[in-house]
Structure formats: structure tokens, C-alpha cells
Protein backbone atom coordinates (compact mmCIF):
# COMPACT_ATOMS: atom_id res chain seq x y z
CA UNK A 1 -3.50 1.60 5.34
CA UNK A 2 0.03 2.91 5.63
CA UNK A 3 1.54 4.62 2.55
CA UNK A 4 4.66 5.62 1.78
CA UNK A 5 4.65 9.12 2.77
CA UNK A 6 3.19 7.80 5.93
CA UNK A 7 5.68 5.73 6.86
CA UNK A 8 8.76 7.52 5.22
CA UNK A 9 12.06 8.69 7.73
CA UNK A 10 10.51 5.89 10.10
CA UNK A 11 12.89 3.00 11.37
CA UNK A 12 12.09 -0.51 10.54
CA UNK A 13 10.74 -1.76 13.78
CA UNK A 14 8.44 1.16 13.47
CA UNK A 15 7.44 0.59 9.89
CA UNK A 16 6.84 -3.58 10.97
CA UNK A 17 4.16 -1.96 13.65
CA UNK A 18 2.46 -0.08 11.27
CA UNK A 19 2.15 -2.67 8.48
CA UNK A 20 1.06 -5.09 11.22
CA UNK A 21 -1.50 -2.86 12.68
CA UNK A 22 -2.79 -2.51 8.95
CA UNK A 23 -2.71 -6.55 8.71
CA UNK A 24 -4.72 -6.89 11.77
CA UNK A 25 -7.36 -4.06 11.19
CA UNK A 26 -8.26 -4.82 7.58
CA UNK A 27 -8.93 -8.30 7.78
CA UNK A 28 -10.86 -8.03 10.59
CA UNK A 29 -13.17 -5.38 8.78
CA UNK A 30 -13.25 -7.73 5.75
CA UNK A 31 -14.07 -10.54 8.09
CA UNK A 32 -17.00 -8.44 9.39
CA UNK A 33 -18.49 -7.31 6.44
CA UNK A 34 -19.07 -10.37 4.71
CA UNK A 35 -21.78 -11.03 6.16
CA UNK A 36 -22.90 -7.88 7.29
CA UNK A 37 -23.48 -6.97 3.74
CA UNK A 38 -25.47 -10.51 2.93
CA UNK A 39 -27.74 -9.13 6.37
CA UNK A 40 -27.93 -5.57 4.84
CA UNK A 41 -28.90 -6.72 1.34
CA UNK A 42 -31.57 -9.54 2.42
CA UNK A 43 -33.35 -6.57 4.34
CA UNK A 44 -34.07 -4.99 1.02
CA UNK A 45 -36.67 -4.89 -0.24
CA UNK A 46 -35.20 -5.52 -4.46
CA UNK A 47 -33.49 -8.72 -5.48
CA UNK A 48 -31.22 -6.17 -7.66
CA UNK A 49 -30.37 -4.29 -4.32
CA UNK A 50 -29.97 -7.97 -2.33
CA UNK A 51 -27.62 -8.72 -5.54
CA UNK A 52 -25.35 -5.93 -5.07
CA UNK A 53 -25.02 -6.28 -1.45
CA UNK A 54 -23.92 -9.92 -2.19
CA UNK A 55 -21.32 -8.33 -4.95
CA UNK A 56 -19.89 -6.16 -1.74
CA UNK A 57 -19.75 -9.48 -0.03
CA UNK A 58 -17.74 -10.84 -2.47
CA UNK A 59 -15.54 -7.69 -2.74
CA UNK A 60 -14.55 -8.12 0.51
CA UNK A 61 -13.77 -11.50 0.45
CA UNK A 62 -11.29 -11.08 -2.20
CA UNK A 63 -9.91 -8.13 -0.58
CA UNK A 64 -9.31 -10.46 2.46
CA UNK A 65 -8.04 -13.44 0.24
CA UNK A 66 -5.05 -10.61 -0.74
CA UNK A 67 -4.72 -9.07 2.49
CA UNK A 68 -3.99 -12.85 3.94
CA UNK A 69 -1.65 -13.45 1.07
CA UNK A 70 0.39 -10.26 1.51
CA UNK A 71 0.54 -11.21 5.19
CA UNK A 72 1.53 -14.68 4.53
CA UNK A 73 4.31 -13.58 2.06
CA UNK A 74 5.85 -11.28 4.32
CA UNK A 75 5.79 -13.58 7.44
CA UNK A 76 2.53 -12.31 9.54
CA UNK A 77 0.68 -15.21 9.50
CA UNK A 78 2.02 -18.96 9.39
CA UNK A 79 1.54 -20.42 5.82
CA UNK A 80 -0.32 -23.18 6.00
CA UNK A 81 -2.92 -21.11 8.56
CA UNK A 82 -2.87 -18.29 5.63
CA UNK A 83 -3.51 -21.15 3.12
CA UNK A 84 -6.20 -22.62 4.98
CA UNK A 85 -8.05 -19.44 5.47
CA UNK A 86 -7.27 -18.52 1.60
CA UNK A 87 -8.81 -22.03 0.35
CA UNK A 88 -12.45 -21.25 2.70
CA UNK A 89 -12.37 -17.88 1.36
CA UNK A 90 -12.64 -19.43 -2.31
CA UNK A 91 -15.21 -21.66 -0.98
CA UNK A 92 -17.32 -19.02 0.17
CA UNK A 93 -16.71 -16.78 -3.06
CA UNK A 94 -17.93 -19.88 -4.90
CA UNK A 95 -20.92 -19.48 -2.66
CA UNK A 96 -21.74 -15.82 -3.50
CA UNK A 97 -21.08 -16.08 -6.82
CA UNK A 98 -23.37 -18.90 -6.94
CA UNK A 99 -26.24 -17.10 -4.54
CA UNK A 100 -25.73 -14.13 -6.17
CA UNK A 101 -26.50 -16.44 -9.97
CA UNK A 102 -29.79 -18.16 -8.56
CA UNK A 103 -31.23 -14.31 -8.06
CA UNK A 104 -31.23 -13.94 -11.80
């Protein structure tokens, strides 16, 4: 992710690149991991461990849920594409959470 310093004495059109470069690479990791960590954690051999790969899961789901907002707000992404993604990301943290409550 860009930070200030990073991106300080650089023009605009250079400062749009690197936010959307962030955008892209982000939610694509978030995207990924998802359910790469529900894989990871089912592989274990501890409901505890499978739990907390399920809490990374939902992490990163949240972390995309912002990342899509930010991009919506500041014109990345069309809004009712960001919206639609945002609303199946709360459907699928619903699902976590309630995967993640059965364990117990």
C-alpha cells in the first residue's frame, strides 16, 4: 500500500496509478485468501487451529469489503458493481461466522 511519504512530491496522474495499482493488488490477495485459509485450516489436524484459519478468512473478507468501498468512493469501481460485491461479501461473512460457531 502507498503511504504518504511514498507518494509525496508525485503529480496526480502519478499518485491515481499508484492508488490504483494498490486497489487492484489487494483485493485480489483478499480474494485469494479466503479460501485459501478455509483449505489451510481444514488440513489441520485441531478444530481450534481449523477455527482460526476460518477467523483469517473472515479477516480478509472484511478487509476486502473496505478495500471495495474505498474504491467505490473514490470512483475505481462502478457503484452498483462495488455494492454487489459488498452485499456477497456479507453473505459469506455470515457464512464464516456461522461455520466458524458450529465448531464450538
Amino acid at each position: 500500500m502507498a503511504t504518504i511519504q511514498a507518494v509525496g512530491g508525485r503529480s496526480d496522474s502519478e499518485y491515481h496509478d499508484i492508488e490504483s495499482l494498490w486497489l487492484k493488488g489487494p483485493d485480489d490477495a483478499q480474494c485469494h485468501s479466503i479460501p485459501s485459509n478455509l483449505a489451510e485450516g481444514a488440513e489441520r489436524k485441531c478444530v481450534k487451529e481449523f477455527a482460526n484459519f476460518i477467523s483469517y478468512s473472515s479477516g480478509s473478507c472484511a478487509e476486502l469489503m473496505t478495500q471495495l468501498m474505498i474504491a467505490k468512493e473514490i470512483g475505481e469501481i462502478d457503484v452498483e458493481k462495488a455494492d454487489g460485491f459488498i452485499v456477497e461479501c456479507r453473505e459469506i461473512s455470515k457464512m464464516l461466522y456461522a461455520l466458524r460457531k458450529s465448531l464450538n
